[in-house]
C-alpha atoms as a PDB file:
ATOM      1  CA  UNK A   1     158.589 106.448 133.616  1.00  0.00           C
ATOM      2  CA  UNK A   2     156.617 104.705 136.197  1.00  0.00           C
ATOM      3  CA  UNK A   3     155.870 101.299 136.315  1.00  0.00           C
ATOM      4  CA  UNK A   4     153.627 101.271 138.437  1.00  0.00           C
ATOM      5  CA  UNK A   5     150.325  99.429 137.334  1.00  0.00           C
ATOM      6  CA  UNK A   6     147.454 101.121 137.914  1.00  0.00           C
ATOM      7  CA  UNK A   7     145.013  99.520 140.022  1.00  0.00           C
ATOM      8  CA  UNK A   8     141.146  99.591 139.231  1.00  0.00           C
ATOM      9  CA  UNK A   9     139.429  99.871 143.108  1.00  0.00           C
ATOM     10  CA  UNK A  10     136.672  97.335 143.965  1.00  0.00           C
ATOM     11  CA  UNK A  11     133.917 100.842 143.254  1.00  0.00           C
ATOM     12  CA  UNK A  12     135.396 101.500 139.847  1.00  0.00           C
ATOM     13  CA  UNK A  13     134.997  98.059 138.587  1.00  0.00           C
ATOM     14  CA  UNK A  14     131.298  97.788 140.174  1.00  0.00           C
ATOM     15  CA  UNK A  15     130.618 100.700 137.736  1.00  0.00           C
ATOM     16  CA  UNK A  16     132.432  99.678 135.148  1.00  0.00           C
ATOM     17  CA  UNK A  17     130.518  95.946 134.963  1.00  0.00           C
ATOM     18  CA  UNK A  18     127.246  98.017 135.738  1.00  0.00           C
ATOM     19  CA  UNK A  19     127.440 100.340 133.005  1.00  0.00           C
ATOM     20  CA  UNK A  20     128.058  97.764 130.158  1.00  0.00           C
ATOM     21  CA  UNK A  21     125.829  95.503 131.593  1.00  0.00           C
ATOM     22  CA  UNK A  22     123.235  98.397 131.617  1.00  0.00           C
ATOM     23  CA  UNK A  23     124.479  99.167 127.888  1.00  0.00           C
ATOM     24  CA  UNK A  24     123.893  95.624 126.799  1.00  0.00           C
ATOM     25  CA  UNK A  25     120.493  95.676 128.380  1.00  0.00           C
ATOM     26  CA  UNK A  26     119.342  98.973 126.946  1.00  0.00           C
ATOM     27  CA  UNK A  27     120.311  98.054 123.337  1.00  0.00           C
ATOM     28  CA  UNK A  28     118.584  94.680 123.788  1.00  0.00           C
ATOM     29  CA  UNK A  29     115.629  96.791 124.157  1.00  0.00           C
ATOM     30  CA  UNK A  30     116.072  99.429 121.572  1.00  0.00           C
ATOM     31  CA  UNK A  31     117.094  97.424 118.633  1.00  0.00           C
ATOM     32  CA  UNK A  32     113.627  95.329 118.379  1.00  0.00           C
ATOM     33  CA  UNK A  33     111.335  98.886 118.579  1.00  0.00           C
ATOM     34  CA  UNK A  34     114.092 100.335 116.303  1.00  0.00           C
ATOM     35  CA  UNK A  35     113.407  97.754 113.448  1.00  0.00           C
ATOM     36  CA  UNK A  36     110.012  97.420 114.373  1.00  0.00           C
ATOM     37  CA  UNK A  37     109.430 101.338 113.633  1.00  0.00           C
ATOM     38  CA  UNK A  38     111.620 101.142 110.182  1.00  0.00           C
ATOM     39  CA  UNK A  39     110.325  98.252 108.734  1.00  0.00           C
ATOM     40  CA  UNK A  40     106.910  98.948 107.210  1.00  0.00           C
ATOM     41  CA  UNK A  41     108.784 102.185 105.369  1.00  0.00           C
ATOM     42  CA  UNK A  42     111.381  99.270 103.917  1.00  0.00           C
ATOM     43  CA  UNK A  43     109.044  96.696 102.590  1.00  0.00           C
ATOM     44  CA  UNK A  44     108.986  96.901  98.891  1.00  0.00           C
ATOM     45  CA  UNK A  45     105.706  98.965  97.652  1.00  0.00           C
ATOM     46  CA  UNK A  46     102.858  97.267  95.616  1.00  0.00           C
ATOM     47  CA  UNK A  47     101.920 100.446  94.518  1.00  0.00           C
ATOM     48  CA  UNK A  48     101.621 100.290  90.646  1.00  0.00           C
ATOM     49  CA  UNK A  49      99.778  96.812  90.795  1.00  0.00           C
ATOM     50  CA  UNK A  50      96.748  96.864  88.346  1.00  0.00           C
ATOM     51  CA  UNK A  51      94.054  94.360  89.595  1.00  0.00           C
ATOM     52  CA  UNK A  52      90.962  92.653  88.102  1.00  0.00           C
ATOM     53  CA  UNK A  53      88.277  94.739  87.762  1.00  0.00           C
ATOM     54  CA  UNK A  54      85.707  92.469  87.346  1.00  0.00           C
ATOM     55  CA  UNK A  55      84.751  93.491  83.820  1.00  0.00           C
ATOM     56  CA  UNK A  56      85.561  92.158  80.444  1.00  0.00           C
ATOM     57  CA  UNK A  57      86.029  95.007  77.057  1.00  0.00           C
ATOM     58  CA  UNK A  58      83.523  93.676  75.451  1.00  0.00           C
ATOM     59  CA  UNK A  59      80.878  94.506  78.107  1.00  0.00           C
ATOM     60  CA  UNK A  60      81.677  98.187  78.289  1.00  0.00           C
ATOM     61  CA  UNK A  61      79.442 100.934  76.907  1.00  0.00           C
ATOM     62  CA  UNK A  62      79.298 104.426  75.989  1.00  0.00           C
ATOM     63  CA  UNK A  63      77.153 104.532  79.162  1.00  0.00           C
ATOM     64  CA  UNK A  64      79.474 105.455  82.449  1.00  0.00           C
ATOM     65  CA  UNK A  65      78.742 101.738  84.683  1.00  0.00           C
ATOM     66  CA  UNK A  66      79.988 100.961  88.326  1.00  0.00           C
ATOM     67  CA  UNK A  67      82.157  98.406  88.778  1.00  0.00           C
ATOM     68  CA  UNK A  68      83.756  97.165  92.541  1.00  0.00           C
ATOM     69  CA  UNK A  69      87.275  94.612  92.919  1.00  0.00           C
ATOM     70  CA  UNK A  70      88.682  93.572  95.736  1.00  0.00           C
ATOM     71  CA  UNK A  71      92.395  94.599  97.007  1.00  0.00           C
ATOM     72  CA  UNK A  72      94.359  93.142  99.384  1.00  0.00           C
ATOM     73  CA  UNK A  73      95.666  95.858 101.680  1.00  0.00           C
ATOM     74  CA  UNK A  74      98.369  96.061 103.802  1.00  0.00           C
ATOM     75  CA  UNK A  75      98.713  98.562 106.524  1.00  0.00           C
ATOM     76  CA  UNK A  76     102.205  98.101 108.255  1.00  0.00           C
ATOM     77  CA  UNK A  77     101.452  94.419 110.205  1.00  0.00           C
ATOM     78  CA  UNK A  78      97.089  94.433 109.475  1.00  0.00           C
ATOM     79  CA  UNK A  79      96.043  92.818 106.500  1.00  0.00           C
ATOM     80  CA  UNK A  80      92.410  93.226 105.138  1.00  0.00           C
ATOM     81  CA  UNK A  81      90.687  93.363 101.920  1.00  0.00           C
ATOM     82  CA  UNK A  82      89.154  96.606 100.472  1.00  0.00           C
ATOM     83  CA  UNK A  83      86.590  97.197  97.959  1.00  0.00           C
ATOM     84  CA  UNK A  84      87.631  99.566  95.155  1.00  0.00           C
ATOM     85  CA  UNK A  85      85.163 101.085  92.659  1.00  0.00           C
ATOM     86  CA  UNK A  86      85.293 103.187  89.408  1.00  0.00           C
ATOM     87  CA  UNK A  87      83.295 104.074  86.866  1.00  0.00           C
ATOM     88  CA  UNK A  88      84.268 103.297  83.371  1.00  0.00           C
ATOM     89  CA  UNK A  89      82.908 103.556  79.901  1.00  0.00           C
ATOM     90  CA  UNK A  90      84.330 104.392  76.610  1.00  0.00           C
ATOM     91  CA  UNK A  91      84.366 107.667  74.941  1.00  0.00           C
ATOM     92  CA  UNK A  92      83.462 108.567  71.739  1.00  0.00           C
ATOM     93  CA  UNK A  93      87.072 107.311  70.182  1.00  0.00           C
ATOM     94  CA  UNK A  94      86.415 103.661  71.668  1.00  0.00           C
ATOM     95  CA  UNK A  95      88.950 104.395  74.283  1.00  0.00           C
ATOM     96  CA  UNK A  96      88.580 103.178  77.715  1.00  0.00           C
ATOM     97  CA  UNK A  97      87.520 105.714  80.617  1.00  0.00           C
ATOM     98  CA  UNK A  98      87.635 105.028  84.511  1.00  0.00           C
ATOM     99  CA  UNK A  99      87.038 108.017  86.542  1.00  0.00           C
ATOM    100  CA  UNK A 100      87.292 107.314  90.626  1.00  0.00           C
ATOM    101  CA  UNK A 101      83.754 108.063  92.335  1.00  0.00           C
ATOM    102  CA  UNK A 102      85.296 110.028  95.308  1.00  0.00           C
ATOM    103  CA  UNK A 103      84.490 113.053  95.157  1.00  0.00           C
ATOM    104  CA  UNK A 104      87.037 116.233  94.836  1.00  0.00           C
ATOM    105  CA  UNK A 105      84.901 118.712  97.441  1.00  0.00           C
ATOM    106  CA  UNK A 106      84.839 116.276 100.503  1.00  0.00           C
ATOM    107  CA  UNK A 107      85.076 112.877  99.413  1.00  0.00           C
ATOM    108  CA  UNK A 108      81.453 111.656  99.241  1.00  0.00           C
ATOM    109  CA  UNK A 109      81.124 109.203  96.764  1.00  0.00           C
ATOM    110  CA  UNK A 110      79.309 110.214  93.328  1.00  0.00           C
ATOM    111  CA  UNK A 111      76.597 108.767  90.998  1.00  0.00           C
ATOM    112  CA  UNK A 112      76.198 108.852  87.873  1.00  0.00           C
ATOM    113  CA  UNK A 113      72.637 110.345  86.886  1.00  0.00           C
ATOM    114  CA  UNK A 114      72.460 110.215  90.654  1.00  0.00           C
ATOM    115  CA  UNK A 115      69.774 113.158  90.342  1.00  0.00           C
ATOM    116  CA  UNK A 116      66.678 113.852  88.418  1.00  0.00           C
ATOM    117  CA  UNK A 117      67.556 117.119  87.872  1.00  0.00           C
ATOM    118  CA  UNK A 118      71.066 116.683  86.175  1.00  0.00           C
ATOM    119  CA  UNK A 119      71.015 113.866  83.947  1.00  0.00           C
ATOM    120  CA  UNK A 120      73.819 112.717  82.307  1.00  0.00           C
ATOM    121  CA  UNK A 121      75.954 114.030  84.733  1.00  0.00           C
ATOM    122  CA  UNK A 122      77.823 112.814  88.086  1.00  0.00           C
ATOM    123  CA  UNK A 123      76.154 114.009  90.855  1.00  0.00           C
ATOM    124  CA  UNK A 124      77.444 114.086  94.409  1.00  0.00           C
ATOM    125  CA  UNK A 125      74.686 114.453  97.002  1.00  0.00           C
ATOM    126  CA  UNK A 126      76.653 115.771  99.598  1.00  0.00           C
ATOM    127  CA  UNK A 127      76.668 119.599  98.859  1.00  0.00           C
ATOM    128  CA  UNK A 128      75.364 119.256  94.988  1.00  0.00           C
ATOM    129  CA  UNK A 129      78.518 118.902  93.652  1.00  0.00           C
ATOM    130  CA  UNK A 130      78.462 118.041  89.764  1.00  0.00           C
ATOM    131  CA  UNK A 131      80.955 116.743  87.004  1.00  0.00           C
ATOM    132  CA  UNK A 132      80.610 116.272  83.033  1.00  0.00           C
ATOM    133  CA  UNK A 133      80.339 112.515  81.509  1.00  0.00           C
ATOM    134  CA  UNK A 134      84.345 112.914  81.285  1.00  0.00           C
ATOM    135  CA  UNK A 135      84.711 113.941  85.214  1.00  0.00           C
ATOM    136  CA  UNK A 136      85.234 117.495  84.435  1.00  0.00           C
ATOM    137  CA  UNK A 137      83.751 119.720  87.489  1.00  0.00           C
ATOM    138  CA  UNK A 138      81.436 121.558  85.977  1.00  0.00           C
ATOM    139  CA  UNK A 139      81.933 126.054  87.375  1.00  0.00           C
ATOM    140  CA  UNK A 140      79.880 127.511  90.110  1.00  0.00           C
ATOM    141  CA  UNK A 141      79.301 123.660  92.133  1.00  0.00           C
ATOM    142  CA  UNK A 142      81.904 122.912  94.683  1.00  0.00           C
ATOM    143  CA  UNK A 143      83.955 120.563  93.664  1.00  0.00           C
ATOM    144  CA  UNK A 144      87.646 122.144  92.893  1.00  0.00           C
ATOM    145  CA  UNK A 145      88.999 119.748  90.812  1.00  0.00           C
ATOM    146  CA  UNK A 146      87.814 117.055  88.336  1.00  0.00           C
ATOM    147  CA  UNK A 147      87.482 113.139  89.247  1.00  0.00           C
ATOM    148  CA  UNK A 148      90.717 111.516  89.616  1.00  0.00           C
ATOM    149  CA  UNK A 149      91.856 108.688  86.437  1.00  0.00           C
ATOM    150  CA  UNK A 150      92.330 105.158  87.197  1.00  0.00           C
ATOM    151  CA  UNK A 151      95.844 103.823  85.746  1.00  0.00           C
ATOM    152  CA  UNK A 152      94.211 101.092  83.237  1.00  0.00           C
ATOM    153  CA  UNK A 153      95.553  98.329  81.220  1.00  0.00           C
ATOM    154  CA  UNK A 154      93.400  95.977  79.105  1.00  0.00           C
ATOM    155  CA  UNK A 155      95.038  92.178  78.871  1.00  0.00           C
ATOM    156  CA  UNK A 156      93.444  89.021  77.568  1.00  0.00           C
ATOM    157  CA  UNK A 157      89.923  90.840  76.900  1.00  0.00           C
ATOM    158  CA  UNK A 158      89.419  92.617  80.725  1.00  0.00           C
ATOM    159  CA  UNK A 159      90.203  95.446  81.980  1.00  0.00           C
ATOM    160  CA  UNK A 160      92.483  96.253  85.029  1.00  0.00           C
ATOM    161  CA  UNK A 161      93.072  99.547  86.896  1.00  0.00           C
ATOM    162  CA  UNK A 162      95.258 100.533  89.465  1.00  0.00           C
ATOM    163  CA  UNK A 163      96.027 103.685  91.871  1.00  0.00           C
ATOM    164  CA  UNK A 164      93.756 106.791  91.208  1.00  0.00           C
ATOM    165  CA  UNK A 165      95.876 109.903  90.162  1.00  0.00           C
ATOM    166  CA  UNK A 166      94.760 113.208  89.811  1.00  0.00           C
ATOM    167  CA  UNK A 167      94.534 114.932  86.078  1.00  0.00           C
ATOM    168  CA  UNK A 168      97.234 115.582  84.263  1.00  0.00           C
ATOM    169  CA  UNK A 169      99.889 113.405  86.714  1.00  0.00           C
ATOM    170  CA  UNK A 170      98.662 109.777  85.279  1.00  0.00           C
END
């Protein structure tokens, strides 16, 4: 065997000191708009949370009412309160009802008795879509589906509701 040391020429070790010195400087870049981009998906999700809704058992009726809360929202770094609304009543077992008001067609919001023609029904104004008192769509409007059902939870006499879910997955 040789021994012979191999010598590194003044070129090689320019390129050598510029690469990982270009390295260093790349990844100094890449790691803060790498864990910029993954951390809103690994914050923990507050989905589930029931809030407030601003109404206490006692003062709901057989009659479908309107009732708006406040959320904090957060939407990766912008923070902002939004207004939620449902309408809730109880049916004819006493049990507690909140249907979302968006509506299934195109997501204009409905009202309740919201036309003189069709009372005792929802009533979205956007292309006449209608619903039942229990959010059913009622055949031949446009609405595909019926109204989405609040996740609900009565504590200490009021009422609190969480995410909308469509029937049947709540």
């Amino acid at each position: 065997m040789s021994e012979k040391k191999q010598q590194v020429s003044r070129r090689q070790f320019l390129n050598y000191t510029l690469t990982g010195v270009g390295g260093f400087m790349a990844a100094g870049m890449l790691v803060p708009m790498l864990g910029m981009a993954i951390d809103p998906v690994l914050k923990k999700s507050k989905s589930g949370e029931l809030h407030n809704a601003g109404i206490a058992v006692e003062d709901i009726t057989t009659k479908p009412q309107r009732v708006e809360w406040k959320v904090d929202q957060v939407d990766a770094w912008y923070e902002s309160q939004v207004t939620k609304s449902a309408w809730v009543y109880k049916d004819d077992a006493g049990e507690i009802v909140a249907l979302s008001p968006i509506c299934k067609h195109l997501g204009c919001m409905v009202a309740w008795e919201g036309s003189d023609k069709f009372p005792d029904q929802y009533y979205c104004p956007c292309h006449g879509g209608r619903y039942t008192k229990d959010g059913t769509n009622i055949p031949g409007t446009p609405p595909p589906a019926p109204l989405d059902v609040y996740e609900k939870k009565v504590e200490n006499g009021a009422l609190y509701l969480g995410k909308a879910h469509p029937r049947g997955e709540a």
